[in-house]
C-alpha atoms as a PDB file:
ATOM      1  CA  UNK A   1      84.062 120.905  90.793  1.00  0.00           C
ATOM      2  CA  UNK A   2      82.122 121.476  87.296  1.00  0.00           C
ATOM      3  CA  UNK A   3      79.204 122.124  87.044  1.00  0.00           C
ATOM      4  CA  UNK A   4      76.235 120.299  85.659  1.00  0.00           C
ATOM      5  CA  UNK A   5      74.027 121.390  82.258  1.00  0.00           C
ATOM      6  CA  UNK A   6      71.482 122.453  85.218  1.00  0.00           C
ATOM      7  CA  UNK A   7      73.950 124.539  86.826  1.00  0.00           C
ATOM      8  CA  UNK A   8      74.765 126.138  83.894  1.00  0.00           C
ATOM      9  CA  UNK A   9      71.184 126.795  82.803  1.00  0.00           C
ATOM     10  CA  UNK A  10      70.349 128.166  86.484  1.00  0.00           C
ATOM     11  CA  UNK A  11      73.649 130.821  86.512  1.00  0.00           C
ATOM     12  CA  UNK A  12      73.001 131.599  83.218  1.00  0.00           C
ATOM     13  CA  UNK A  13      68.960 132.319  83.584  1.00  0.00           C
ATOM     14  CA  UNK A  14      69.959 134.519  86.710  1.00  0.00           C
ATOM     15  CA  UNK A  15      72.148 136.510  84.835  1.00  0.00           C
ATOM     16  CA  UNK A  16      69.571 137.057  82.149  1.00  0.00           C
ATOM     17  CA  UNK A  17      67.530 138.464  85.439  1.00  0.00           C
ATOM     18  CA  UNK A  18      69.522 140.311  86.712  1.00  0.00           C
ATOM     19  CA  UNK A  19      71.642 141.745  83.524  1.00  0.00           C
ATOM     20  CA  UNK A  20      69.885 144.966  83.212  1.00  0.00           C
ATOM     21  CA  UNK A  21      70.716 145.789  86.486  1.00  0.00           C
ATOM     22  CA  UNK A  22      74.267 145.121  87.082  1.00  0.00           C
ATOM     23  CA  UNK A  23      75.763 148.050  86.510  1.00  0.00           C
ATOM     24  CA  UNK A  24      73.737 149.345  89.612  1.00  0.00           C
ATOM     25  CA  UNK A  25      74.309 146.259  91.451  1.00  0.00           C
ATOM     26  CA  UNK A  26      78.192 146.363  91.285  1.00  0.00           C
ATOM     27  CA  UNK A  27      78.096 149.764  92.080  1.00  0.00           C
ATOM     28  CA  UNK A  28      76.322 148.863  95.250  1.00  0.00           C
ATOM     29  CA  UNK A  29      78.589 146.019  95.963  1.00  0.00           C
ATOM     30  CA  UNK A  30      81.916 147.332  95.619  1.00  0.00           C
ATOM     31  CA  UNK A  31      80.095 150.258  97.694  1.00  0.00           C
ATOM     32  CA  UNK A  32      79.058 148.009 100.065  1.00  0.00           C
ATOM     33  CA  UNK A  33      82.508 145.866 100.595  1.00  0.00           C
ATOM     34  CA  UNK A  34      84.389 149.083 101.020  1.00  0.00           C
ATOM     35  CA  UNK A  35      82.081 149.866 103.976  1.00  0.00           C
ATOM     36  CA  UNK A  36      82.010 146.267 105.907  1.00  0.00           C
ATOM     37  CA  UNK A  37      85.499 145.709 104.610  1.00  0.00           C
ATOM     38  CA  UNK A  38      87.241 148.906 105.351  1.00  0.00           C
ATOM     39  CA  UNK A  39      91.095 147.556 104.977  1.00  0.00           C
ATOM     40  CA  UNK A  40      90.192 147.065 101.066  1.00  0.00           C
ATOM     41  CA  UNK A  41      90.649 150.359 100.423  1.00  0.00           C
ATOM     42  CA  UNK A  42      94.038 150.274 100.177  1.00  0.00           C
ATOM     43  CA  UNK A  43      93.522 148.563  96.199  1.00  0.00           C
ATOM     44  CA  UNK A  44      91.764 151.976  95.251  1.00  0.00           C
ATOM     45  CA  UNK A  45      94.217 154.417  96.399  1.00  0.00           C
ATOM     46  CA  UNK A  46      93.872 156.392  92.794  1.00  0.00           C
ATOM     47  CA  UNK A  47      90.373 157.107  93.879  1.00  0.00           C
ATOM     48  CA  UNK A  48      89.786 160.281  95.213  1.00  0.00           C
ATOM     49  CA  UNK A  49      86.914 159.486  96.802  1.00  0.00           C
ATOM     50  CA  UNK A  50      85.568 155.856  98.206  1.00  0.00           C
ATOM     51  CA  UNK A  51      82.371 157.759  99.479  1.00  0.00           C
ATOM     52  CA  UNK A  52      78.591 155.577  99.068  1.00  0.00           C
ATOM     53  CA  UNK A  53      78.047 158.029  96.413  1.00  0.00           C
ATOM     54  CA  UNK A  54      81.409 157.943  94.196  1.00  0.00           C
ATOM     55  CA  UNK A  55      80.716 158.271  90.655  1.00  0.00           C
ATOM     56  CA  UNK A  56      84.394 156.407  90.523  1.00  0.00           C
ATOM     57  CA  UNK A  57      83.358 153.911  92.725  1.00  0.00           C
ATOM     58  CA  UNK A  58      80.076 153.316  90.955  1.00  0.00           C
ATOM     59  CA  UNK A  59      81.721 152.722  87.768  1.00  0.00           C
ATOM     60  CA  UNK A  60      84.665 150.373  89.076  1.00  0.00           C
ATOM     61  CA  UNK A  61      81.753 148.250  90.779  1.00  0.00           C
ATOM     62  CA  UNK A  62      79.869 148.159  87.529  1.00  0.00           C
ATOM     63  CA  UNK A  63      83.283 146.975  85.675  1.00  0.00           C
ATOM     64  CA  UNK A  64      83.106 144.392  88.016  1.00  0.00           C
ATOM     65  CA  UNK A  65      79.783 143.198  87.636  1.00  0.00           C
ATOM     66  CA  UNK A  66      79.917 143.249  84.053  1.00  0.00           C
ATOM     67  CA  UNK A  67      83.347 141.140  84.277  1.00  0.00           C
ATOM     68  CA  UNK A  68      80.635 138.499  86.309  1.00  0.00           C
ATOM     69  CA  UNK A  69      78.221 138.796  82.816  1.00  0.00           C
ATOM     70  CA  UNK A  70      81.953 137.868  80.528  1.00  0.00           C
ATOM     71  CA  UNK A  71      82.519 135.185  83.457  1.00  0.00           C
ATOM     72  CA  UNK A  72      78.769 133.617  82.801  1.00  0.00           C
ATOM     73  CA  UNK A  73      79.288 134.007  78.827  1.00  0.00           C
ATOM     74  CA  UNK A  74      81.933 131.708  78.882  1.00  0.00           C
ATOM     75  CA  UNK A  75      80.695 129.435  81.388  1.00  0.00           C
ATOM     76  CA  UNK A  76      82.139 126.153  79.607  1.00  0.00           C
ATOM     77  CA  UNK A  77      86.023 127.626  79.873  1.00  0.00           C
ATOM     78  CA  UNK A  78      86.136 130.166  82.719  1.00  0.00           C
ATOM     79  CA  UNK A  79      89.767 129.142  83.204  1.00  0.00           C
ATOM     80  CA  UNK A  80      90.685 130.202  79.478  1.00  0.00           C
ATOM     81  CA  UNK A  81      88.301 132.705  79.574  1.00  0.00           C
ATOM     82  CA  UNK A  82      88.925 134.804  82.298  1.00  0.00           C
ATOM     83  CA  UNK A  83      93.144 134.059  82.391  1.00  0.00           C
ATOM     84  CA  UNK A  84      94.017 137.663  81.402  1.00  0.00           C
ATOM     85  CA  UNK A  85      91.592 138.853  83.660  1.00  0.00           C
ATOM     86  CA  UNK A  86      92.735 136.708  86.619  1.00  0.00           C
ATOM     87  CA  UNK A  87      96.756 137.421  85.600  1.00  0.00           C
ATOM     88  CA  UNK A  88      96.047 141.294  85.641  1.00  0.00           C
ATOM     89  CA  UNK A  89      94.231 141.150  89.283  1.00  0.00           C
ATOM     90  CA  UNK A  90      97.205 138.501  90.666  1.00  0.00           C
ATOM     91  CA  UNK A  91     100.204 139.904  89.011  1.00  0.00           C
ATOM     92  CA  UNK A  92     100.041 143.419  88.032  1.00  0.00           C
ATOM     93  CA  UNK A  93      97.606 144.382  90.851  1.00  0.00           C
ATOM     94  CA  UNK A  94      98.729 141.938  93.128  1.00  0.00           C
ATOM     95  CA  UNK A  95      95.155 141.985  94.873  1.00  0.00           C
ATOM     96  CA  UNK A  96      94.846 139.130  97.274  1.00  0.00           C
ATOM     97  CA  UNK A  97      92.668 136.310  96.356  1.00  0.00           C
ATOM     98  CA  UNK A  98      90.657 136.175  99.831  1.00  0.00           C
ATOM     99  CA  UNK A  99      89.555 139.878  98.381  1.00  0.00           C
ATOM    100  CA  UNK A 100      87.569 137.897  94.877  1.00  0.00           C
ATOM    101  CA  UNK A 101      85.565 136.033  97.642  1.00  0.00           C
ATOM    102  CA  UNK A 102      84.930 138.759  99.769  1.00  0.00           C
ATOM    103  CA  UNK A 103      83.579 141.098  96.968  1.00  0.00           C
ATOM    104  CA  UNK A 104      81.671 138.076  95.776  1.00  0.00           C
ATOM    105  CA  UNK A 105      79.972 137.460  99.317  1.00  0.00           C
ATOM    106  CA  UNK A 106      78.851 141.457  98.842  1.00  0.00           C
ATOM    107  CA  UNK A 107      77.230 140.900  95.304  1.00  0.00           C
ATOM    108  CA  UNK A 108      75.582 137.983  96.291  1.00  0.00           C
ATOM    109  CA  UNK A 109      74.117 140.216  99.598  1.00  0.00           C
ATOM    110  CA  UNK A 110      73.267 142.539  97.394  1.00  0.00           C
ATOM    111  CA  UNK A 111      71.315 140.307  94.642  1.00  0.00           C
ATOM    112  CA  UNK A 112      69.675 139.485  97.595  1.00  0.00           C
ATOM    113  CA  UNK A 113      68.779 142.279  98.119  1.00  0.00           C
ATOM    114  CA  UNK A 114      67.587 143.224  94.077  1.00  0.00           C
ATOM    115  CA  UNK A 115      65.826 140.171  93.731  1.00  0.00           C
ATOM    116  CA  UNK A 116      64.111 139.284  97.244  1.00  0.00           C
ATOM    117  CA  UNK A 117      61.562 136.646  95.971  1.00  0.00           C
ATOM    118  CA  UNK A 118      63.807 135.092  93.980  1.00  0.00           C
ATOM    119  CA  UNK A 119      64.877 131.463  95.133  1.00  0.00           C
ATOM    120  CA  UNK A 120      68.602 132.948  95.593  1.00  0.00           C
ATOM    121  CA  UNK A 121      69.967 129.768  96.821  1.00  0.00           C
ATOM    122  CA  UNK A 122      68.998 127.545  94.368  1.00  0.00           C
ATOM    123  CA  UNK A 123      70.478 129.674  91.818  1.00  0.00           C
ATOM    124  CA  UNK A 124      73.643 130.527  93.159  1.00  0.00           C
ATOM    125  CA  UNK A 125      74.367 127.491  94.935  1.00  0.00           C
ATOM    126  CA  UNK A 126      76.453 125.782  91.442  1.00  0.00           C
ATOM    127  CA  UNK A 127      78.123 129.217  91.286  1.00  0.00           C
ATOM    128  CA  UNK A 128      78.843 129.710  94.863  1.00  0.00           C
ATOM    129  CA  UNK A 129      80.404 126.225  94.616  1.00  0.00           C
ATOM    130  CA  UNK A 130      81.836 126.363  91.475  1.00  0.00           C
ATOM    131  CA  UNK A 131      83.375 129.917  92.679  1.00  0.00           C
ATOM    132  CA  UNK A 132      84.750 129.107  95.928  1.00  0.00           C
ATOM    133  CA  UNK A 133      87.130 126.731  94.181  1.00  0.00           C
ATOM    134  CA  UNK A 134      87.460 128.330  90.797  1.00  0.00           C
ATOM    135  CA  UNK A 135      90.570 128.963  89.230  1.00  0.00           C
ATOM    136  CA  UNK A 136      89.214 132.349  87.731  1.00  0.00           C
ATOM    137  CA  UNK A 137      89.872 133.812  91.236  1.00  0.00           C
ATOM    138  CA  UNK A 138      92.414 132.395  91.963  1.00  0.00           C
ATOM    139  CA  UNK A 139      93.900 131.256  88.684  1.00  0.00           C
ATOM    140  CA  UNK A 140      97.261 129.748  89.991  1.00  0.00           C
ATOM    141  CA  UNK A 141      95.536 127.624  92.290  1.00  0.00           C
ATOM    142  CA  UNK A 142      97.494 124.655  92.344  1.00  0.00           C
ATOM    143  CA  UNK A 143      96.304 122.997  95.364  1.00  0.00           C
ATOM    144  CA  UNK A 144      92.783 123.117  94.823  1.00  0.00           C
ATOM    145  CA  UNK A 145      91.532 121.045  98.012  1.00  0.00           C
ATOM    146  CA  UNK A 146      92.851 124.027  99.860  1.00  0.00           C
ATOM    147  CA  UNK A 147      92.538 127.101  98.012  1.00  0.00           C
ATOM    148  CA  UNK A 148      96.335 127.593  98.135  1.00  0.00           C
ATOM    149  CA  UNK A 149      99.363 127.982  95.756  1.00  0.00           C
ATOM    150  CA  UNK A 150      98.324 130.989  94.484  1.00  0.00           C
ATOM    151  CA  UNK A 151     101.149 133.977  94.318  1.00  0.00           C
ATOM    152  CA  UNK A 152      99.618 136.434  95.841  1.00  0.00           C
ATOM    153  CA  UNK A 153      98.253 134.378  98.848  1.00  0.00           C
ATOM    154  CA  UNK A 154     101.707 135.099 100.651  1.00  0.00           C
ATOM    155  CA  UNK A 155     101.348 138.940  99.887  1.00  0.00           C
ATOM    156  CA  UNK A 156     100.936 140.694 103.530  1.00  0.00           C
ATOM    157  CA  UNK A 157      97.362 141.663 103.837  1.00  0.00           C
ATOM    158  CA  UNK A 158      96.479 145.419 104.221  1.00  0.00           C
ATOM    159  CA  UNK A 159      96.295 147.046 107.618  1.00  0.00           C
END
């Protein structure tokens, strides 16, 4: 799935909104999926601390967000865009794809939470679509009706 010149516009007009706060916000999320999600801890074992109130969790989360704001700034080739960033994650780190889409599910919760007024759905429909699929999570998806083929999806999930 592409997405349209709307999509585009919409992700890319939400980002503008939301930009100054995404440092906070990934903080928040990555805060947030360690909580709900305890068993992906075990990708952070060189923290020392995975606490609510981890400056090194903070800062991760905020790397993270701000790899979203790359993602939207090159919105016309996320494939080419984001490969290095996607062969890091499945290759050297070996993280499992199913983990993208649950840290994803956490930012959007928390946008939610940021921008309450905001028609949320209508702007992060085309990304939620476009994501769910989307190579840049899982960027050797070769069976793309089924979200499979990737290397790591055979890695044994955490305990």
């Amino acid at each position: 799935m592409s997405l349209s010149a709307k999509d585009k516009s919409l992700v890319t007009a939400f980002w503008n909104k939301m930009a100054p706060k995404a440092s906070e916000m990934g903080g928040d999320s990555l805060t947030r999926m360690l909580a709900a999600y305890p068993q992906t801890k075990v990708y952070f074992t060189r923290f020392t601390d995975l606490g609510p109130n981890s400056p090194q969790v903070k800062k991760h989360g905020a790397r993270m967000m701000n790899a979203v704001g790359d993602a939207v700034s090159k919105i016309d080739d996320l494939v080419g865009g984001l490969a290095e960033l996607g062969e890091l994650h499945a290759l050297k780190l070996r993280l499992d794809p199913a983990n993208h889409k649950t840290l994803f599910h956490n930012m959007m919760t928390v946008m939610a939470v940021y921008f309450p007024m905001t028609s949320l759905q209508r702007c992060t429909s085309p990304w939620t679509s476009s994501c769910s699929r989307s190579p840049w999570l899982c960027p050797r998806n070769t069976d793309k009706s089924r979200g499979g083929g990737h290397p790591a999806s055979s890695y044994p999930q955490p305990a």
